[in-house]
N, C-alpha and C. Protein backbone atom coordinates (compact mmCIF):
# COMPACT_ATOMS: atom_id res chain seq x y z
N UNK A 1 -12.83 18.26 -12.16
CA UNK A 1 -11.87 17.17 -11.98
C UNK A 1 -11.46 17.14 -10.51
N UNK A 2 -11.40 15.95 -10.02
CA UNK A 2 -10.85 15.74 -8.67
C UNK A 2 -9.70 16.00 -8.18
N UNK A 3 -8.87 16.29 -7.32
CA UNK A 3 -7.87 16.57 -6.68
C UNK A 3 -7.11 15.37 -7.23
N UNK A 4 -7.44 13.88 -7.23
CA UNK A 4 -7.41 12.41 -6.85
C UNK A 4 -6.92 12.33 -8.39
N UNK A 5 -7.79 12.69 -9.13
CA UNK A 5 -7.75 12.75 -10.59
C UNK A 5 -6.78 13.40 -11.40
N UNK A 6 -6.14 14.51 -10.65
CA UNK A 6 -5.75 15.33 -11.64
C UNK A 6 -4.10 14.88 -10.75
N UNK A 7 -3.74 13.87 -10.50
CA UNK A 7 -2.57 13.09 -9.85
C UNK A 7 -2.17 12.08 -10.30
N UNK A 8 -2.89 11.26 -11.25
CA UNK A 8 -2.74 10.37 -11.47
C UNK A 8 -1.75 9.85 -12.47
N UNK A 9 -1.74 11.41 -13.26
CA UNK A 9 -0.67 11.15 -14.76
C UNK A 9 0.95 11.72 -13.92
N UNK A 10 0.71 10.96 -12.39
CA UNK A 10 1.92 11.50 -11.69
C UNK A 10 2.66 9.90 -11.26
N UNK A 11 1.82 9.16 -11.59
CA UNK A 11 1.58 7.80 -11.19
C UNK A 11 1.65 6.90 -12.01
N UNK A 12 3.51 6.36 -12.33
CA UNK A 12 3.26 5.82 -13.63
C UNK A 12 3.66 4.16 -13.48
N UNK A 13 3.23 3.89 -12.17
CA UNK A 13 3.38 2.65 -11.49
C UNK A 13 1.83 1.96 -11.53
N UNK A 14 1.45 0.66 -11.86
CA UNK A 14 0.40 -0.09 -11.23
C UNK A 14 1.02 -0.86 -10.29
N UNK A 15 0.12 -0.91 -9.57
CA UNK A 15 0.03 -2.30 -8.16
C UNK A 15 -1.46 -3.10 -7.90
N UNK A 16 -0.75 -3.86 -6.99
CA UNK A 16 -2.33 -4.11 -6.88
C UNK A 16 -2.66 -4.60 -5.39
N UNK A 17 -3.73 -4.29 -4.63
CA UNK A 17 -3.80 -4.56 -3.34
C UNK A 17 -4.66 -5.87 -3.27
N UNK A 18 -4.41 -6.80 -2.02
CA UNK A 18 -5.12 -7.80 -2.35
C UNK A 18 -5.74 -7.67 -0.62
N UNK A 19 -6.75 -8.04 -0.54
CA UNK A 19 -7.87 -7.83 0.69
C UNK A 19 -7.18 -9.28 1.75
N UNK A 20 -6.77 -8.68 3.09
CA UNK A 20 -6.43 -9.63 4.39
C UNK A 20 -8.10 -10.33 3.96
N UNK A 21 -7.92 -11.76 4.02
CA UNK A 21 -9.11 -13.12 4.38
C UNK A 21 -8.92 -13.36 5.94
N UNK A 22 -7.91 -13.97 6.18
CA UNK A 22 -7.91 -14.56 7.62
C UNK A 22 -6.96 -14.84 8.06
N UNK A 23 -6.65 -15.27 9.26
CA UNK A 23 -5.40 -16.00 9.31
C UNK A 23 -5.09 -17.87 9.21
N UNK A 24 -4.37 -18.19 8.89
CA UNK A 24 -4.46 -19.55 9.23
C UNK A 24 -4.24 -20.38 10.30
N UNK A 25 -4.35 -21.74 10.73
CA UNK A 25 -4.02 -22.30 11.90
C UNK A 25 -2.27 -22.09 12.44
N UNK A 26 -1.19 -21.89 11.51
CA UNK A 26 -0.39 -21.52 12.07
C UNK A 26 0.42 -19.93 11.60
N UNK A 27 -1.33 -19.15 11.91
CA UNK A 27 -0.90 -17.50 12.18
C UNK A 27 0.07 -16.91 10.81
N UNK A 28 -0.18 -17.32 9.60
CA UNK A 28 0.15 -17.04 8.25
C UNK A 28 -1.08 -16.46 7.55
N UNK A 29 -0.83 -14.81 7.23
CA UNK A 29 -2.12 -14.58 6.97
C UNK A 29 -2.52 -15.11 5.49
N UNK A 30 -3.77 -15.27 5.10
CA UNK A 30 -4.78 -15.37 3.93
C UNK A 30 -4.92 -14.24 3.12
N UNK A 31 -4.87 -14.52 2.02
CA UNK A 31 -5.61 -12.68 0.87
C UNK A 31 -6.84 -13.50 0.09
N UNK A 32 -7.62 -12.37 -0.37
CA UNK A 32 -8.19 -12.90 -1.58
C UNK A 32 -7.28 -13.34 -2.54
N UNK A 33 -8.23 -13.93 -3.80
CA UNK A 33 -7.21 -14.60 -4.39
C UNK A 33 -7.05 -13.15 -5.79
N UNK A 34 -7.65 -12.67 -5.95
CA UNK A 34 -7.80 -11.64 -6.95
C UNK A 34 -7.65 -10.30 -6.27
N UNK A 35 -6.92 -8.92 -6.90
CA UNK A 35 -6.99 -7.67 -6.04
C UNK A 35 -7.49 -6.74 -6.85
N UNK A 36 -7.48 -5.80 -6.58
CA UNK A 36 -8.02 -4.57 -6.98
C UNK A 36 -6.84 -3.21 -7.50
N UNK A 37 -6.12 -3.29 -8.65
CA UNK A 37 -5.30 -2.52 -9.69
C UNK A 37 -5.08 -1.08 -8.91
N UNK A 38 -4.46 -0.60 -8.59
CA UNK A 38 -4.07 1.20 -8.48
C UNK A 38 -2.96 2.15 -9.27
N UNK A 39 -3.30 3.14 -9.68
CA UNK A 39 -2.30 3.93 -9.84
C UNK A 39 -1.09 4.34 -8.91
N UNK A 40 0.07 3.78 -8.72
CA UNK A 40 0.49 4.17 -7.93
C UNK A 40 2.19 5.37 -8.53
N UNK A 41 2.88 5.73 -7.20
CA UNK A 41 4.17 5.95 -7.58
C UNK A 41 5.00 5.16 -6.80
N UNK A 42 5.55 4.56 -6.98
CA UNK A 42 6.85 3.72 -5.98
C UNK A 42 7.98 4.32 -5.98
N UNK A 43 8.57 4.44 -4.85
CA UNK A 43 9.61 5.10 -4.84
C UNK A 43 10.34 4.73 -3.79
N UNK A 44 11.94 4.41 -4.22
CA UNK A 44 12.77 3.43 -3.28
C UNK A 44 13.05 4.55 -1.91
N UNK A 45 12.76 3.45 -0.38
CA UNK A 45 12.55 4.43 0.59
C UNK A 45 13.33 3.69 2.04
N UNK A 46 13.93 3.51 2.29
CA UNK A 46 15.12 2.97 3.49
C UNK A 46 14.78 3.85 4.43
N UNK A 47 14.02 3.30 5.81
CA UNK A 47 13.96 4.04 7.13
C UNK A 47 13.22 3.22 7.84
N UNK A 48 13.55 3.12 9.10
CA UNK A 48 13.08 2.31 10.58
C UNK A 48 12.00 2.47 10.86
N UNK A 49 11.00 1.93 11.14
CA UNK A 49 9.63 2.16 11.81
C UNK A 49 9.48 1.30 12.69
N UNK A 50 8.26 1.38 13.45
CA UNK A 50 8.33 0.65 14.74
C UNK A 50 6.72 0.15 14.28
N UNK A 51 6.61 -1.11 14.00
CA UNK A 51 5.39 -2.11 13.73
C UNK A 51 4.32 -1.88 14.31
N UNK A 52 3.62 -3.06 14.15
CA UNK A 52 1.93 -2.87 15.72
C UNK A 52 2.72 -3.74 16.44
N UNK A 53 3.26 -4.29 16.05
CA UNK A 53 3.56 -5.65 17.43
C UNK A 53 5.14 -4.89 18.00
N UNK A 54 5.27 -3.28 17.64
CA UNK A 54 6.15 -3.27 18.59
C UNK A 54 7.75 -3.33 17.92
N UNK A 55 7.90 -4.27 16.64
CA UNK A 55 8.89 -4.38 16.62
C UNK A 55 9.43 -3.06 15.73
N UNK A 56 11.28 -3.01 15.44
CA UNK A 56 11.55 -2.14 14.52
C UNK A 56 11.66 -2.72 13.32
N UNK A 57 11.19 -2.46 12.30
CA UNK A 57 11.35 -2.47 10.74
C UNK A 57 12.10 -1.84 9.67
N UNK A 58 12.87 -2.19 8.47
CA UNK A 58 13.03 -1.58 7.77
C UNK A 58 12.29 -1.66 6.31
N UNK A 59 11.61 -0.60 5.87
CA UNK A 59 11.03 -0.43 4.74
C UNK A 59 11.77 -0.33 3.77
N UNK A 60 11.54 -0.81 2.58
CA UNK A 60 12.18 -0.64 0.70
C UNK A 60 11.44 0.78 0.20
N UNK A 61 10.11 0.54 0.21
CA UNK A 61 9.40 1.61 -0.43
C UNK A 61 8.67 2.20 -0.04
N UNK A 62 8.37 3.36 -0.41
CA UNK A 62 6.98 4.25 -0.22
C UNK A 62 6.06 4.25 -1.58
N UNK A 63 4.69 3.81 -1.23
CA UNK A 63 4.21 3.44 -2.47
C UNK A 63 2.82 4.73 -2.32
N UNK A 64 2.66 5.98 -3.13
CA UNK A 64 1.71 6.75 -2.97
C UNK A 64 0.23 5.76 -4.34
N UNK A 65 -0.41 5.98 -3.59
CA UNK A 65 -1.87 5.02 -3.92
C UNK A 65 -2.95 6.21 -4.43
N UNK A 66 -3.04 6.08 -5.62
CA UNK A 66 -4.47 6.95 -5.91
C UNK A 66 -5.99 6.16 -5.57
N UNK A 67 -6.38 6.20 -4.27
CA UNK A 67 -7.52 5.28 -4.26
C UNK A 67 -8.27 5.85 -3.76
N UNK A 68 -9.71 5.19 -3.63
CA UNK A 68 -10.93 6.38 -3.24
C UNK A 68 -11.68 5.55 -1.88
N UNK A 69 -10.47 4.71 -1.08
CA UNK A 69 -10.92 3.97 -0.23
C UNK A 69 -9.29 3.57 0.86
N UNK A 70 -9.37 3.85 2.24
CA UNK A 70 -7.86 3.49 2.76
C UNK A 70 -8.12 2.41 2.74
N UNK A 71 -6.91 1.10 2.35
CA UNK A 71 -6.72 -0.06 2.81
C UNK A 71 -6.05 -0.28 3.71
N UNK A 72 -6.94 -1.67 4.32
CA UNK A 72 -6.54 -2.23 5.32
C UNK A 72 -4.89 -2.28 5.71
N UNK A 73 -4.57 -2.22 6.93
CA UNK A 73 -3.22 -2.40 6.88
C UNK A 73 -2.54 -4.01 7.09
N UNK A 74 -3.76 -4.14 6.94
CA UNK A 74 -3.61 -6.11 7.02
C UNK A 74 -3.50 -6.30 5.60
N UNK A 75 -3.99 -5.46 4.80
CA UNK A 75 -3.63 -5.74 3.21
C UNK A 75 -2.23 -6.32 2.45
N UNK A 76 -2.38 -6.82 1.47
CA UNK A 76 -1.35 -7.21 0.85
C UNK A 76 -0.79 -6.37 -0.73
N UNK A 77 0.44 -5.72 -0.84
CA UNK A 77 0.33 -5.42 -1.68
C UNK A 77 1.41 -5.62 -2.39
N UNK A 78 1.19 -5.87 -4.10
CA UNK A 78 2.12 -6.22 -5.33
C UNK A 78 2.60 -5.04 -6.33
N UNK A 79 3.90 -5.22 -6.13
CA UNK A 79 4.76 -4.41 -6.89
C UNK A 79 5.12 -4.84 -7.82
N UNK A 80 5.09 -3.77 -9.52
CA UNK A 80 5.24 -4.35 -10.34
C UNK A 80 6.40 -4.69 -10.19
N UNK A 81 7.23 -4.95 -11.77
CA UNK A 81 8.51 -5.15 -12.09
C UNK A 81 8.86 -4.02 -12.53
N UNK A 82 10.44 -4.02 -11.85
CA UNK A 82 11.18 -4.42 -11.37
C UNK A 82 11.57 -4.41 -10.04
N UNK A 83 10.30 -3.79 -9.39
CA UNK A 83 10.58 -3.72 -7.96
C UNK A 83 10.80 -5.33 -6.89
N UNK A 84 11.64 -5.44 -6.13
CA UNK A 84 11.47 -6.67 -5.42
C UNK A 84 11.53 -6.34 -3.94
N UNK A 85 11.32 -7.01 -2.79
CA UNK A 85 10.31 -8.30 -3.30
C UNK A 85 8.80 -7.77 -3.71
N UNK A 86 8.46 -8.49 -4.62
CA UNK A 86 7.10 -8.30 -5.49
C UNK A 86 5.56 -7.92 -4.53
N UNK A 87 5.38 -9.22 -3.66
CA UNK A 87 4.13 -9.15 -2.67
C UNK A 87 5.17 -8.91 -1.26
N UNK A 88 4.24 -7.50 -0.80
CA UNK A 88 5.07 -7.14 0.31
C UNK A 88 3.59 -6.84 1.39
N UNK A 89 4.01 -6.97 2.29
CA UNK A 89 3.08 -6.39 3.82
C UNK A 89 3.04 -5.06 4.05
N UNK A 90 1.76 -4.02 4.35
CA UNK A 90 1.82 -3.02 4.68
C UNK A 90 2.81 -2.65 6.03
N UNK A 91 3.59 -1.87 6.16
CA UNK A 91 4.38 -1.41 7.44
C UNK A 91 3.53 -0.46 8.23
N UNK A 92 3.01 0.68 7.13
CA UNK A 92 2.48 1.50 7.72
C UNK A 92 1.91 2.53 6.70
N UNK A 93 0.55 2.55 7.00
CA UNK A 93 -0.48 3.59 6.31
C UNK A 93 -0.55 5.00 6.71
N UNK A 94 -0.73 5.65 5.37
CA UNK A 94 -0.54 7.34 6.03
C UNK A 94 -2.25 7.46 4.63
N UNK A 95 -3.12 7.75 5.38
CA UNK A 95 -4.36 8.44 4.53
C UNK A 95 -4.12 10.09 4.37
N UNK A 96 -4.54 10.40 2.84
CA UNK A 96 -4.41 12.42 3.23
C UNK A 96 -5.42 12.65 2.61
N UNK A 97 -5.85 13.71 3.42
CA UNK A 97 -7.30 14.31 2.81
C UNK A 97 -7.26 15.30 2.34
N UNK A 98 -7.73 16.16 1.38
CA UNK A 98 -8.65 17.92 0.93
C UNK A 98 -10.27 17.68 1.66
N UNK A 99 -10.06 18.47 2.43
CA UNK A 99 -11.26 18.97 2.35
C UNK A 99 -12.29 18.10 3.00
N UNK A 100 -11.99 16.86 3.86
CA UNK A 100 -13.02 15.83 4.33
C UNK A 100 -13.49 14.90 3.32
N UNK A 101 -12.35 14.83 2.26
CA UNK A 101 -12.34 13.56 1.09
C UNK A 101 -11.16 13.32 0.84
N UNK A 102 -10.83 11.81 0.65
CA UNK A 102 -9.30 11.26 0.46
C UNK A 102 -8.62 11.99 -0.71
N UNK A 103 -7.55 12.11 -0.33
CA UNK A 103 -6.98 12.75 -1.67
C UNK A 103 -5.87 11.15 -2.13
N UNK A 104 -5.18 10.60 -1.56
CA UNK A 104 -4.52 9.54 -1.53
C UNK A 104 -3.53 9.19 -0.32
N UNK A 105 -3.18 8.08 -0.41
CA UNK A 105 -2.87 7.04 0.47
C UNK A 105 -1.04 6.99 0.40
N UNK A 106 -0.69 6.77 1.32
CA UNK A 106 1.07 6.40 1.43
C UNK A 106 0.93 5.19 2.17
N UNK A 107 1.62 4.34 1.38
CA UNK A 107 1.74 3.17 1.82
C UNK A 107 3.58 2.73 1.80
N UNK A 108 4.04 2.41 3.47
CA UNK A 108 5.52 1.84 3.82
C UNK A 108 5.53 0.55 3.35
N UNK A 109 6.18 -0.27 2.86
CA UNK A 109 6.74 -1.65 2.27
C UNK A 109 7.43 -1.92 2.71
């Protein structure tokens, strides 16, 4: 059993990530229209970060991701209920590894 695997009955959240498409003519990004389901844990998380563009942020959540792939930080991702707001923007990606294989993903909201 995987590291990845044997975490998951820790994870009693789904989400779902939806893949950055593009941007549009007035700089509003695009997703696919369908995403890809994860095990996650959400967990309510209040603290400042400092963006790509520089600015400061405040995050709601920390969302730990059982996935066997980092997503994009252009990604989009959906929180079930009762979390709000529902579709939120990555702030900031943290990948962790065993061993030179993902073990899972932290994702800021």
């Amino acid at each position: 059993m995987s590291a990845r695997a044997s975490m998951v009955h820790l994870m009693p959240h789904k989400v779902t990530v939806k893949a950055f498409v593009s941007m549009d003519e007035f700089g509003a990004p695009t997703y696919a229209a369908t995403g890809t389901e994860y095990s996650a844990r959400v967990i309510g998380d209040k603290r400042r970060l400092i963006n790509g563009k520089g600015e400061e942020v405040m995050t709601n959540y920390k969302v730990i991701l059982a996935v066997g792939t980092v997503p994009d930080k252009r990604d989009q991702i959906t929180l079930p209920t009762p979390f709000s707001p529902v579709d939120n923007s990555i702030l900031k990606l943290e990948a962790s590894y065993i061993e030179k294989s993902l073990h899972h993903c932290t994702v800021f909201v």
